[in-house]
Protein backbone atom coordinates (compact mmCIF):
# COMPACT_ATOMS: atom_id res chain seq x y z
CA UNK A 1 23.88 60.80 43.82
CA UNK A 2 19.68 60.59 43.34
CA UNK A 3 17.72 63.32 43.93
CA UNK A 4 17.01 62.01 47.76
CA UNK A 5 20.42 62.22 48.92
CA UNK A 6 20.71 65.45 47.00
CA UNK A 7 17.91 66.80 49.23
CA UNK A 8 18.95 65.13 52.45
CA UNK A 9 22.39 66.84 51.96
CA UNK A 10 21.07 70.15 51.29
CA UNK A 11 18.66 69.60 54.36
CA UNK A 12 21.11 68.72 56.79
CA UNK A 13 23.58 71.81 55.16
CA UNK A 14 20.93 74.50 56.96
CA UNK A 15 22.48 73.08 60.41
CA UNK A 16 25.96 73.62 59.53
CA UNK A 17 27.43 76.76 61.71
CA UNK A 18 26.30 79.94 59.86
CA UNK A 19 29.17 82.40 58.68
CA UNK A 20 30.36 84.96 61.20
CA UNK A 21 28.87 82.78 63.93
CA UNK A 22 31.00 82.61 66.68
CA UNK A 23 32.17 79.01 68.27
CA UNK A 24 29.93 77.36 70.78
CA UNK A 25 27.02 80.07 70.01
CA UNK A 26 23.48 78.55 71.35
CA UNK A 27 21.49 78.83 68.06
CA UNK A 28 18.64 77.07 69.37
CA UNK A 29 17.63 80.04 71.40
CA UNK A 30 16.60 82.27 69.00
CA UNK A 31 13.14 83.43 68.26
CA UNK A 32 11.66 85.60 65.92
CA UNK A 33 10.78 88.85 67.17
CA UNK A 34 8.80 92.02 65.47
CA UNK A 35 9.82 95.61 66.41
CA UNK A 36 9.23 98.71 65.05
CA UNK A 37 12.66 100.78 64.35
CA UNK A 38 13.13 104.17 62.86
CA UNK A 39 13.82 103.99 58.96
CA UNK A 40 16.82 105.96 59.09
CA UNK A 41 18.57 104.61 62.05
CA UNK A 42 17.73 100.82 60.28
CA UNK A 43 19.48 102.48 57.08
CA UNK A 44 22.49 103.59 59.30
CA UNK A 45 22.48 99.81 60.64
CA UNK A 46 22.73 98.41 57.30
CA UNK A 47 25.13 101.24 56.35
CA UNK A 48 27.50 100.11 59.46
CA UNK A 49 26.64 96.17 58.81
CA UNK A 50 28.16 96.99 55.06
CA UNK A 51 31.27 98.75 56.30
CA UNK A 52 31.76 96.34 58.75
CA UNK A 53 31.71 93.03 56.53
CA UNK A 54 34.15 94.68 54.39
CA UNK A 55 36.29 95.67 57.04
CA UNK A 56 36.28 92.08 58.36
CA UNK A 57 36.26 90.38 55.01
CA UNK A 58 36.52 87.18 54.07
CA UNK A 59 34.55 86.74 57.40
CA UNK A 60 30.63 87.47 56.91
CA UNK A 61 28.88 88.57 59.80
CA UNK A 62 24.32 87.97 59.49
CA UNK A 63 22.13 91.30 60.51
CA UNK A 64 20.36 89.02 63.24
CA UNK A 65 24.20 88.07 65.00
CA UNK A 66 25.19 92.16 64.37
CA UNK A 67 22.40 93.39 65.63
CA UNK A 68 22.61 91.04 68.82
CA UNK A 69 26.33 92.02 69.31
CA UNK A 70 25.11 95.53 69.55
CA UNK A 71 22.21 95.28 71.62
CA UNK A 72 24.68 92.66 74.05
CA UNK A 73 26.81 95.98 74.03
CA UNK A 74 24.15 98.28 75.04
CA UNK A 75 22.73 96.45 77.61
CA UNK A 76 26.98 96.50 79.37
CA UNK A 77 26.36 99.65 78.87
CA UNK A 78 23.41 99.86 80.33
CA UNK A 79 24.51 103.58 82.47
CA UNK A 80 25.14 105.82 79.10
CA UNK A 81 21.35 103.93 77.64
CA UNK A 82 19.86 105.29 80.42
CA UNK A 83 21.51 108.81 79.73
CA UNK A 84 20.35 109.50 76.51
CA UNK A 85 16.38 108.59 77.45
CA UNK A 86 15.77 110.40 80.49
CA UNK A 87 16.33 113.03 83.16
């Protein structure tokens, strides 16, 4: 194999399905997005994102498809959000 169809075949590997992604996922929607978060509770995320690729080992889930899952969770749970911000 020449070093063309090594690079094609490494190019076309970055659209293969990402590990822990879950079957017929839209990829194409996603957009990078800036926020601020506080440093601990981003430490506790990682912390949790740790325990829980171990826990579901050999499976490996990305922080960008974790972090959706929770915020997908929060918003179905949109009535206890709502608790903890206001009156």
């Amino acid at each position: 194999m020449d070093s063309r169809e090594k690079r094609i075949k490494a190019l076309a590997g970055r659209f293969k399905a990402r590990p822990g992604a879950v079957a017929g996922e839209k990829t194409s929607n996603r957009k990078r997005h800036s926020v601020y978060i506080d440093a601990e509770l981003m430490q506790r995320i990682d912390n949790t994102l740790k325990e829980v690729n171990h826990a579901i080992y050999p499976v490996e889930v990305t922080k960008s498809l974790f972090l959706e899952r929770l915020l997908e969770k929060g918003l179905e749970n949109l009535d206890a959000i709502k608790a903890t911000l206001g009156p």
